[in-house]
Protein backbone atom coordinates (compact mmCIF):
# COMPACT_ATOMS: atom_id res chain seq x y z
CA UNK A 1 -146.21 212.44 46.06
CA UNK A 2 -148.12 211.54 43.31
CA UNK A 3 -147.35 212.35 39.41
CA UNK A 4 -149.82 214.10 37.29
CA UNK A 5 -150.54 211.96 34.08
CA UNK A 6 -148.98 213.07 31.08
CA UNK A 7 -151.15 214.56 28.02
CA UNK A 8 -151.93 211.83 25.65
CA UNK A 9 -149.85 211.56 22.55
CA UNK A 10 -150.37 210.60 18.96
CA UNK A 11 -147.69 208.24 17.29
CA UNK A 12 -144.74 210.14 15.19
CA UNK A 13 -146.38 209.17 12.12
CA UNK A 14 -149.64 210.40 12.91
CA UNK A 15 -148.23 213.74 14.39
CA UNK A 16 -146.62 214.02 10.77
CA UNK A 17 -149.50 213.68 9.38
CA UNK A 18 -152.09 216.41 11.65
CA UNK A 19 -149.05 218.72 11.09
CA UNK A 20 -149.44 218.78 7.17
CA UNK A 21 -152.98 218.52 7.75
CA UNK A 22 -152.55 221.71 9.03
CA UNK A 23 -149.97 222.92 5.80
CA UNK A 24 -147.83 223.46 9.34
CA UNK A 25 -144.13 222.90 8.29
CA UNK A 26 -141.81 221.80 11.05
CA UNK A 27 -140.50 225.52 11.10
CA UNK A 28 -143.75 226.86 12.11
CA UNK A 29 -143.84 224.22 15.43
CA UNK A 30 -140.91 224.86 16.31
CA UNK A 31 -141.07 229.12 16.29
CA UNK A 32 -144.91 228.36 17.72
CA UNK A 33 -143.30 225.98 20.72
CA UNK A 34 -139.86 227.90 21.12
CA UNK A 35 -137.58 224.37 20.51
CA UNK A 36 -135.79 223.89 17.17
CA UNK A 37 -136.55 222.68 13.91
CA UNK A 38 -134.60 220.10 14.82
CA UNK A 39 -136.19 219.02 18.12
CA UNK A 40 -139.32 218.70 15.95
CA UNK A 41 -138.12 216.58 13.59
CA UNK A 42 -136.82 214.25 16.82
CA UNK A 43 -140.23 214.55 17.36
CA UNK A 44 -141.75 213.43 14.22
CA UNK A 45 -139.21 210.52 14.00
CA UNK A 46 -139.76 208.61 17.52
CA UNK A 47 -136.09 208.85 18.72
CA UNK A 48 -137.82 212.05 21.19
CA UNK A 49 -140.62 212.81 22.97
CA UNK A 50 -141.82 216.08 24.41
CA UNK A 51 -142.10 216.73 27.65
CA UNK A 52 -143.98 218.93 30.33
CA UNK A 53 -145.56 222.30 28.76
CA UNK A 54 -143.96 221.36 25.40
CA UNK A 55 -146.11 218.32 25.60
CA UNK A 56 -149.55 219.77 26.62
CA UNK A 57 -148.72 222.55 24.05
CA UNK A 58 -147.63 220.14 21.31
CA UNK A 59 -150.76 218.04 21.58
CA UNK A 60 -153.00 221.53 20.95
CA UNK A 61 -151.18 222.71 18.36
CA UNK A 62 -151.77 219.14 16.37
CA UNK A 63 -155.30 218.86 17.65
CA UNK A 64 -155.94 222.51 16.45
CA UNK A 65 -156.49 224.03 19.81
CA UNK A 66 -153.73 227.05 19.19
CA UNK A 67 -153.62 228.86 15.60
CA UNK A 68 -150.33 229.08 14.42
CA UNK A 69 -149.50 231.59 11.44
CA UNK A 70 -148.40 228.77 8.71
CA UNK A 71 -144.82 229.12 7.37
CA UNK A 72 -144.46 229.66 3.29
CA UNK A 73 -142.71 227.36 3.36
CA UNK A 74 -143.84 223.43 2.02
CA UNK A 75 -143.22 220.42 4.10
CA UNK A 76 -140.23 218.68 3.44
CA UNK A 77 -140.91 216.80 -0.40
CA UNK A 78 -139.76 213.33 -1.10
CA UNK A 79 -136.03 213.27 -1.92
CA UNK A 80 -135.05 209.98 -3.28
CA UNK A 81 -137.34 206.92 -4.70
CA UNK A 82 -137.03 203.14 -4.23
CA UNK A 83 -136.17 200.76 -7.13
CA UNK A 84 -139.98 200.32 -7.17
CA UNK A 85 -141.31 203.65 -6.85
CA UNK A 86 -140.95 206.85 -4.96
CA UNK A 87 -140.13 206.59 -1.21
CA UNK A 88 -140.65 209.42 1.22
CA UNK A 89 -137.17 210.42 2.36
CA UNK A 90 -137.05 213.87 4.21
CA UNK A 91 -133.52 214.54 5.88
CA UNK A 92 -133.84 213.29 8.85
CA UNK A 93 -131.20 210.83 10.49
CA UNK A 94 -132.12 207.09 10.79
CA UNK A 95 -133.59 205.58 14.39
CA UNK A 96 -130.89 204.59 16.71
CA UNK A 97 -130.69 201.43 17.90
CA UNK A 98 -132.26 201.48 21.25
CA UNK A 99 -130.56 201.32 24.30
CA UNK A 100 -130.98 199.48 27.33
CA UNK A 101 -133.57 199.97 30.01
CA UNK A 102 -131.27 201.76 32.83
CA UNK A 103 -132.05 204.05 36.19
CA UNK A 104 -130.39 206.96 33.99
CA UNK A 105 -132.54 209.84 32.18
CA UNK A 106 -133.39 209.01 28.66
CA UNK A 107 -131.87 211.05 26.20
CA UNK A 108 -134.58 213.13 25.50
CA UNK A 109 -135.21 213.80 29.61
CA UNK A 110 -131.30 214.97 29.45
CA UNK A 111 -131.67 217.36 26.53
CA UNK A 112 -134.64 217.66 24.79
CA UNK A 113 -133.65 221.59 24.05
CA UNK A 114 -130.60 223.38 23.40
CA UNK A 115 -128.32 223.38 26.41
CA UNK A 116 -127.82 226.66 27.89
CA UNK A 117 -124.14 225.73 28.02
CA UNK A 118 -123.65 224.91 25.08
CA UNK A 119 -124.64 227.84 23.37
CA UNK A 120 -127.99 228.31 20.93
CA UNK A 121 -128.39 225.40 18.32
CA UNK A 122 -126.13 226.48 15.04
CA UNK A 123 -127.28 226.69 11.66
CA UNK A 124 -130.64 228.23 12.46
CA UNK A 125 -130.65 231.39 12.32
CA UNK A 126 -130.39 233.40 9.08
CA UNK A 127 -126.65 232.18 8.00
CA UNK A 128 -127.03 231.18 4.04
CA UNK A 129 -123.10 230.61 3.79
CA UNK A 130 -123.44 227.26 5.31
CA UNK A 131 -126.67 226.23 4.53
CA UNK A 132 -124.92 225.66 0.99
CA UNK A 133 -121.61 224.36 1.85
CA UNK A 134 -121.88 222.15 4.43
CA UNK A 135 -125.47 221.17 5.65
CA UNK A 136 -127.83 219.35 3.75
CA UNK A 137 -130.17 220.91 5.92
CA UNK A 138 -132.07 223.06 3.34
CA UNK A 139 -135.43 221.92 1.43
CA UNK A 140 -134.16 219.77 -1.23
CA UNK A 141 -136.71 220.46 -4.30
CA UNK A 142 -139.99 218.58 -4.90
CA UNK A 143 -138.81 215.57 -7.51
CA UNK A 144 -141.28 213.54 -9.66
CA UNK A 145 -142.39 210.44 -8.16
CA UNK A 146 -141.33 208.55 -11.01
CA UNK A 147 -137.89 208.40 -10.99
CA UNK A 148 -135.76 205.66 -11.90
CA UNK A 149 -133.05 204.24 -9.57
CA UNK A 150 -130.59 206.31 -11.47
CA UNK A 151 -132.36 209.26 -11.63
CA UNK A 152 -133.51 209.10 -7.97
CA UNK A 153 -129.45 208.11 -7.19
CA UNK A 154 -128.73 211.06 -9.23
CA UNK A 155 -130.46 213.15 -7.30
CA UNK A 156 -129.14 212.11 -4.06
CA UNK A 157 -126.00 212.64 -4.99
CA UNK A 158 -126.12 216.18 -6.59
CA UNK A 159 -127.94 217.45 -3.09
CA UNK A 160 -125.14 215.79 -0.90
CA UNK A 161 -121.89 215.46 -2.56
CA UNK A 162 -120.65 218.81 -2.71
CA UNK A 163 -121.29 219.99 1.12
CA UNK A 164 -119.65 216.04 2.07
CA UNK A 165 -116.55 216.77 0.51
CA UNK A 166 -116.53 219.90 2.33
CA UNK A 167 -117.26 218.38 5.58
CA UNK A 168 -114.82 215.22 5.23
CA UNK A 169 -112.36 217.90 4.39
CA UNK A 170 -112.36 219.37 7.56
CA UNK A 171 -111.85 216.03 8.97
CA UNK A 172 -109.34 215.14 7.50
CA UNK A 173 -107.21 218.32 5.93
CA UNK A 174 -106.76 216.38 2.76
CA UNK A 175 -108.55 216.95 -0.69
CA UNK A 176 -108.25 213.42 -2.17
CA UNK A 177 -108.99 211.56 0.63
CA UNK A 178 -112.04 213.57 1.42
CA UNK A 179 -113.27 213.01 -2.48
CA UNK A 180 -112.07 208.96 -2.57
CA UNK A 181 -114.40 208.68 0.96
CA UNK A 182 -117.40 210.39 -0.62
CA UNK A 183 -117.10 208.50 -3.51
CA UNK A 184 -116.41 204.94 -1.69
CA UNK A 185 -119.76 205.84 0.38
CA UNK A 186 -122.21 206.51 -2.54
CA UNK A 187 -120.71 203.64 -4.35
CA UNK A 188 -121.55 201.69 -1.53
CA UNK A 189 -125.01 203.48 -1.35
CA UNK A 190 -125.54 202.38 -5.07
CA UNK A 191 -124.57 198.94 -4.08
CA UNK A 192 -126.99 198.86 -1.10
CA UNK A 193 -129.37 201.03 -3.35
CA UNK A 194 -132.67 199.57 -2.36
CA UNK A 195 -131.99 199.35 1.35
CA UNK A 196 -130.89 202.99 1.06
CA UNK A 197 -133.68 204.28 -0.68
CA UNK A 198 -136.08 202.54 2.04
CA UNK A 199 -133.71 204.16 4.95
CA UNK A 200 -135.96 207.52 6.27
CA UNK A 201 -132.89 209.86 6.24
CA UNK A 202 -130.92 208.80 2.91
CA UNK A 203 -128.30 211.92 3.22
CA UNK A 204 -127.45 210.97 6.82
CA UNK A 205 -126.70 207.50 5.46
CA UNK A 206 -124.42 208.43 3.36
CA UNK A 207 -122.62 211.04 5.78
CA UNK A 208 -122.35 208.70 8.44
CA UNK A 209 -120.53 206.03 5.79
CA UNK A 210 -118.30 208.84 4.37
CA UNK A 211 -117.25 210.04 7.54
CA UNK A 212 -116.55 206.32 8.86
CA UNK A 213 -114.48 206.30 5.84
CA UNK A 214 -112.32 209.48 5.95
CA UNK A 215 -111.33 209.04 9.84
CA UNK A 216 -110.62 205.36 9.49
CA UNK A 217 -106.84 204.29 10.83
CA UNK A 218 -106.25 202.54 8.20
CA UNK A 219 -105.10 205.23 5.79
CA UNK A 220 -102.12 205.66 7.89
CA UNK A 221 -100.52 202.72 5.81
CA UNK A 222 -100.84 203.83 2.72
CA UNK A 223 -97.56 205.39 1.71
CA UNK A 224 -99.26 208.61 0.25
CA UNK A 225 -100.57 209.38 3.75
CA UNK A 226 -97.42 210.16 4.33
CA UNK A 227 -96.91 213.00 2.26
CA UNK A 228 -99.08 216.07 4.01
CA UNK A 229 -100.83 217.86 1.38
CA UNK A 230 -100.21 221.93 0.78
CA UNK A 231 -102.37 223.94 3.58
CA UNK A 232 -104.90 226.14 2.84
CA UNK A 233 -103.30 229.35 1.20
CA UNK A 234 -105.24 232.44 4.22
CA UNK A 235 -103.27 231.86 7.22
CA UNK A 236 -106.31 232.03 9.24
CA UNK A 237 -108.02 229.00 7.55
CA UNK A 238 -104.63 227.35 8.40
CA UNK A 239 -104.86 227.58 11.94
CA UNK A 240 -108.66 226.62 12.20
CA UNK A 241 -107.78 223.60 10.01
CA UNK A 242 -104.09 222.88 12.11
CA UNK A 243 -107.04 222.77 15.76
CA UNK A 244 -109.30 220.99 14.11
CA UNK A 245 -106.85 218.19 13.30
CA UNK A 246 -105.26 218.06 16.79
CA UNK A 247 -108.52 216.81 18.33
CA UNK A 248 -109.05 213.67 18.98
CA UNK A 249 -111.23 212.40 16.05
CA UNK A 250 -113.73 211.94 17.95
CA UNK A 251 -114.05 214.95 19.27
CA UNK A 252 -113.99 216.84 15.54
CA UNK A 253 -116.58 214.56 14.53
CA UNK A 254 -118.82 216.18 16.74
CA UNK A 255 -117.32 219.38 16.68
CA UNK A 256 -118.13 219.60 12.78
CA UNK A 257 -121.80 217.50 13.05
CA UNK A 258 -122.97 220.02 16.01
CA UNK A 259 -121.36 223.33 15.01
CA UNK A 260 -120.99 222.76 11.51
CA UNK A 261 -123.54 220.45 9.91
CA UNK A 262 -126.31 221.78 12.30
CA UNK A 263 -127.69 218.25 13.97
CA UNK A 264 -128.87 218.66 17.38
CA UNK A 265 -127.70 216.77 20.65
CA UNK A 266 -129.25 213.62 20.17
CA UNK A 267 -128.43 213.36 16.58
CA UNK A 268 -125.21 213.82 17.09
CA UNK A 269 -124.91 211.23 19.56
CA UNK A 270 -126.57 208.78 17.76
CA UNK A 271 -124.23 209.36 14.71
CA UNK A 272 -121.21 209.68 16.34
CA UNK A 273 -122.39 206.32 18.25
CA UNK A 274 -122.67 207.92 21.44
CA UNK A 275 -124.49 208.64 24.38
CA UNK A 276 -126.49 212.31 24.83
CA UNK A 277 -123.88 213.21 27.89
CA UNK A 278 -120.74 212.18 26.24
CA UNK A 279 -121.50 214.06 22.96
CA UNK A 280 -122.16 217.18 25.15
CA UNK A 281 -119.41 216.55 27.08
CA UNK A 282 -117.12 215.92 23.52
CA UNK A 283 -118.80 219.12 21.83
CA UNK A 284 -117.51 221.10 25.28
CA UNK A 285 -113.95 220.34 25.18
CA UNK A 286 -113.48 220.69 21.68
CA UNK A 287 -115.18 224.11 21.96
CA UNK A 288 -112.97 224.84 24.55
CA UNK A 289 -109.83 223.54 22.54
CA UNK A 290 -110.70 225.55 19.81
CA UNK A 291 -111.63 228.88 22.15
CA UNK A 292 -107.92 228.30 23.33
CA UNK A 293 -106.11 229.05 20.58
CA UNK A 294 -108.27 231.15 18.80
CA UNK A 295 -110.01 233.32 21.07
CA UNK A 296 -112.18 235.33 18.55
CA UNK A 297 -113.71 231.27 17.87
CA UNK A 298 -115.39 231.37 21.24
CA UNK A 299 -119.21 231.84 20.10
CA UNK A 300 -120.53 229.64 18.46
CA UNK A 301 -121.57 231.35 15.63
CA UNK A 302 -118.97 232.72 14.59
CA UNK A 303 -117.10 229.25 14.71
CA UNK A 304 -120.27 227.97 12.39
CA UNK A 305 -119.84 230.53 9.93
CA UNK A 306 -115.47 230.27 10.16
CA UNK A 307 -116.16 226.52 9.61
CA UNK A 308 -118.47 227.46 6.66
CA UNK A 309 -115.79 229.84 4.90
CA UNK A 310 -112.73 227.27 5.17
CA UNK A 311 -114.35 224.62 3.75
CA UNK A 312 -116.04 226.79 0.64
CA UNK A 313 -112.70 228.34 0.42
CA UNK A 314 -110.60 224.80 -0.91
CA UNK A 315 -113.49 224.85 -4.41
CA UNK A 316 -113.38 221.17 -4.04
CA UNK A 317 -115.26 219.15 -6.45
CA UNK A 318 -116.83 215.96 -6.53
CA UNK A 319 -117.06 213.54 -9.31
CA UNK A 320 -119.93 213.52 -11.76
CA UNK A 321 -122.86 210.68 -10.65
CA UNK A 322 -122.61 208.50 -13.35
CA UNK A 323 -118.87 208.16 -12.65
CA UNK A 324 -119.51 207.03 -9.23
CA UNK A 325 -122.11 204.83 -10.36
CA UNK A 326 -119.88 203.20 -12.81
CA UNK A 327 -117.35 202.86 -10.54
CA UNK A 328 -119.26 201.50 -7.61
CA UNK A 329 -120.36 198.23 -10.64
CA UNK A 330 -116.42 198.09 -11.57
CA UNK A 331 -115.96 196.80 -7.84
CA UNK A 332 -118.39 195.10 -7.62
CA UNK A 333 -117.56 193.29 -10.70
CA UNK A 334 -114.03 193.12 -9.81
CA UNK A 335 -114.64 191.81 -5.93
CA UNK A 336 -117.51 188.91 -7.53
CA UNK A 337 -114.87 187.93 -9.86
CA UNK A 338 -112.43 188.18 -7.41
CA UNK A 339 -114.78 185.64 -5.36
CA UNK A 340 -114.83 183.51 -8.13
CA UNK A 341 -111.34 182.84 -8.77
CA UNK A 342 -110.85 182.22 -5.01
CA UNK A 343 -113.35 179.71 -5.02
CA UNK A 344 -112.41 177.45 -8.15
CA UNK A 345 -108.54 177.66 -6.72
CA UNK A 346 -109.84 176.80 -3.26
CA UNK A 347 -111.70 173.93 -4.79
CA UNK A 348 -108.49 172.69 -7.46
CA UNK A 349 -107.10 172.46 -4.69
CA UNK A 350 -109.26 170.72 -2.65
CA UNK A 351 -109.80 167.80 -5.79
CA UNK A 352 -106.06 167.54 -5.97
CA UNK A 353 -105.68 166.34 -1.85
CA UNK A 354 -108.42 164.02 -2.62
CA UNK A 355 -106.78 162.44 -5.90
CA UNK A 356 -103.50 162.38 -3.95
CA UNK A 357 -104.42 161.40 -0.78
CA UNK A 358 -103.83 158.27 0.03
CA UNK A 359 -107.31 156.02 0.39
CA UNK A 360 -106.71 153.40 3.08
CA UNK A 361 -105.15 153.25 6.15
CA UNK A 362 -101.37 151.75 6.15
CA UNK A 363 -100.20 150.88 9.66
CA UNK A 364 -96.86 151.33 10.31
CA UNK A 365 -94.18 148.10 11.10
CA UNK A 366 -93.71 147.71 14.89
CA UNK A 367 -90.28 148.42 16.39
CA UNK A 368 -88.02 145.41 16.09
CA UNK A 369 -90.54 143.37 13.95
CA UNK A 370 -88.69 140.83 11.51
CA UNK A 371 -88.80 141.97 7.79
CA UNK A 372 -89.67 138.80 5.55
CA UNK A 373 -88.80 138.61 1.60
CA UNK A 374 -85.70 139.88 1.68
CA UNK A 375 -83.05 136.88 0.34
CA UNK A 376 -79.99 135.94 2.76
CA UNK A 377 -76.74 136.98 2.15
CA UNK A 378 -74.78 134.51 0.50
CA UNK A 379 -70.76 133.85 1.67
CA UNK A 380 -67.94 132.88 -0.68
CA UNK A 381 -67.53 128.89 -0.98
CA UNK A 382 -64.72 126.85 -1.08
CA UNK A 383 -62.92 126.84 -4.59
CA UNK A 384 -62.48 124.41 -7.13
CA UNK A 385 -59.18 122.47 -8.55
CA UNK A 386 -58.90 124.99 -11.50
CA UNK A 387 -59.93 128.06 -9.38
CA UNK A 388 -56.83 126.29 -6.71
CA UNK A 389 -54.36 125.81 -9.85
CA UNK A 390 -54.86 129.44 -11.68
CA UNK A 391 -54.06 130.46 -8.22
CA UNK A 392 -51.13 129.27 -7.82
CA UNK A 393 -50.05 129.92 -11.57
CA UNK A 394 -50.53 133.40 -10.75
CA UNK A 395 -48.67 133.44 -7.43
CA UNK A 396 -45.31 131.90 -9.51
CA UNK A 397 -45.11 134.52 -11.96
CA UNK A 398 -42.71 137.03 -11.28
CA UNK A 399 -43.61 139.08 -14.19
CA UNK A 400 -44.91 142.54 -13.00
CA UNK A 401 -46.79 145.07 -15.16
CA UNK A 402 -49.41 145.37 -17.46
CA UNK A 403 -47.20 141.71 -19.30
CA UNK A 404 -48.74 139.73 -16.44
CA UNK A 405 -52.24 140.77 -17.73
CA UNK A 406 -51.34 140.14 -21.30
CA UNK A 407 -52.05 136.14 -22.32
CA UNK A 408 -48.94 134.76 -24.11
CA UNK A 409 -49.30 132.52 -27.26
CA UNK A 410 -49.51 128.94 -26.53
C-alpha cells in the first residue's frame, strides 16, 4: 500500500512570518483549524508538526488559499531585550532536547490535539480569573525596543513573578518557600541574563528553574521545614491544597502546568522532562486522585478555575525587582569571594608542603646493618695505690653517721 506524499511545508520561522504577513494572530489559526492556540504555537516553534487535513489546511491558510476573519488582536510583541538590544521573546517554552530515533510515534503523531480523555485543553476558554493569577499566558504589552538590561529584566519580572509565586505555592503549601524559589530563579536569570534574554520563551525559563527549586528534596533538612506553616483559612481551599500535596511531586507538577498554567501535552512533557505518554498518563491519575476526594473537582474546568481561586486567595507578594537584582550580585559577590579565599588557602597550603617537604630521597638503614660513630663503652679499670689505701681507710672506720662524712682536723 502506498502512502500519499504529504503537503509541502514551510520552516517554523517562515510560517511565523506568512502568518503576520497576514496580521493572522495565532488565535485566529487555531479557531480557523479547530486545534489550540497552543498547538499553533508548537507549530510555529518546530517541537510539532501538523498532520493529515490539519496539514493540507495549514499550508492554505499561510499560502492565502482560505480567508480567515483576522483576530483584534496583535501578534504576540517582544517581551524582554538582550544586553545588546531587543530580542524577540513571545511566551513560548524553549525546544526540547531531541530524542532518539525509535519505532515509537513521535510526540506530535501521539497527541498533536487535545485528548478526548483528557478533557478540552484548560485555560482557553473565556476564564479571566486565571489568566491573571497563574498563567503567563496573556499578551504581555508591546515594550520599547530600547530597553536596558534592567529595564528589559524589570519587565520580565513584573509579568511573571506574581502568577509564580502563586503556582510554586500550590506546590509546595508554603508562602516563604514559594517566594525564596522565585526569587533564587530570577536571581539566577539575572546572573545568566544574556543567555536568558536570547532563550525564545524567557517566562518558561524562569518557571521551569523556580519550580526545580520549590520541589527540590533538599529543603527537607532545613530545620524550618519542619515547622508546617498555618493552612489556608476556607476549609475548601484546605482540602484542594491537603490533595494536591499528597501526590507524588511529579504528578502535581503536571497537574498544576496542564490544568493550571494552561501548557498543552507536549509542553508539559518537555518541562516536566518527560515523555508525551507518561505526562498523559501522570495528568490522568492525578485527575483521578483529585476526582476521589473531591468529587465536584471532576471536570476540568472547574478544577482550573478552583486552582485559580486558592492560589489568588493566599495575596502573596513577591519582592520588588531591584531587590532581586541586588540580591542575585550579593551572591554572586559573596560565592566569587568565597572562590577566592578557597583558592589562596588551597594554595598556602600547597607552598607550605613544598617548603616542608623534604627535597631528596633518604633511604632507610637495612635491618641488622652495623651503626658506625657511635664511641665504645668504656669498663672500670683497675685502681691505683691511693684509690686501694682510701679504701681501706674507709672500711676501718667504725664511725657511722653524717661524722664519717665530716673531715677531721689534721
Amino acid at each position: 500500500m502506498t502512502r500519499t506524499p504529504e503537503t509541502p511545508l514551510p520552516s517554523p520561522k517562515e510560517c511565523r512570518r506568512l502568518r503576520e504577513a497576514q496580521s493572522l494572530s495565532q488565535a485566529d489559526v487555531a479557531a480557523a483549524l479547530g486545534v489550540t492556540r497552543a498547538t499553533v504555537r508548537s507549530w510555529e516553534n518546530g517541537r510539532t508538526t501538523p498532520r493529515g487535513t490539519n496539514r493540507d489546511a495549514y499550508v492554505r491558510l499561510l499560502t492565502g488559499a482560505e480567508e480567515v476573519t483576522p483576530h483584534q488582536e496583535n501578534p504576540a510583541p517582544a517581551l524582554v531585550g538582550a544586553a545588546t538590544g531587543p530580542v524577540q521573546a513571545s511566551p513560548d517554552r524553549a525546544e526540547p532536547a531531541p530524542e532518539p530515533p525509535s519505532e515509537t510515534p513521535s510526540a506530535s503523531e501521539l497527541a498533536p490535539e487535545p485528548d478526548p480523555e483528557l478533557g478540552p485543553d484548560p485555560a482557553r476558554g473565556p476564564e479571566p480569573e486565571l489568566g491573571s493569577e497563574l498563567s503567563p499566558e496573556a499578551e504581555p504589552e508591546p515594550l520599547s525596543p530600547s530597553l536596558t538590561p534592567d529595564q528589559a529584566f524589570d519587565a520580565l519580572y513584573a509579568f511573571c513573578a506574581p502568577a509564580l509565586v502563586r503556582q510554586t505555592y500550590l506546590l509546595t503549601g508554603r508562602r516563604e518557600l514559594a517566594r525564596e524559589s522565585v526569587e533564587c530563579a530570577f536571581q539566577l536569570a539575572w546572573h545568566r541574563w544574556p543567555e536568558v534574554a536570547m532563550d525564545r520563551d524567557p517566562a518558561g525559563w524562569v518557571r521551569a528553574t523556580a519550580h526545580e527549586f520549590a520541589l527540590s528534596p533538599w529543603h527537607r533538612l532545613r530545620p524550618r521545614h519542619r515547622n508546617p506553616e498555618p493552612p489556608p483559612a476556607a476549609p475548601a481551599d484546605r482540602a484542594l491544597l491537603d490533595v494536591l500535596l499528597q501526590l507524588p511531586p511529579v504528578y502535581r507538577r503536571t497537574l498544576l502546568l496542564y490544568d493550571g498554567v494552561g501548557l498543552d501535552l507536549p509542553e508539559t512533557a518537555a518541562e516536566t522532562e518527560a515523555s508525551t505518554p507518561a505526562a498523559a498518563n501522570r495528568l490522568l491519575h492525578a485527575r483521578e486522585a483529585v476526582a476521589t476526594r473531591l468529587p465536584e473537582l471532576a471536570e476540568p474546568k472547574e478544577l482550573h478555575r478552583r486552582l485559580a481561586e486558592v492560589a489568588s486567595a493566599e495575596r502573596l507578594h513577591a519582592a520588588k525587582p531591584t531587590t532581586v537584582r541586588w540580591g542575585g550580585e550579593q551572591r554572586a559577590r559573596h560565592w566569587t569571594r568565597a572562590a577566592i579565599a578557597f583558592t589562596v588557602v588551597l594554595i598556602g597550603a600547597t607552598t607550605l608542603t613544598l617548603r616542608t617537604a623534604p627535597d631528596h630521597y633518604e633511604p632507610p638503614l637495612a635491618p641488622g646493618a652495623t651503626v658506625h660513630g657511635v664511641p665504645p663503652r668504656v669498663a672500670p679499670g683497675p685502681l691505683s695505690a691511693e684509690e686501694l689505701a682510701l679504701r681501706a681507710k674507709l672500711k676501718g672506720e667504725t664511725v657511722s653517721g653524717p661524722e664519717r662524712l665530716v673531715p677531721e682536723a689534721g
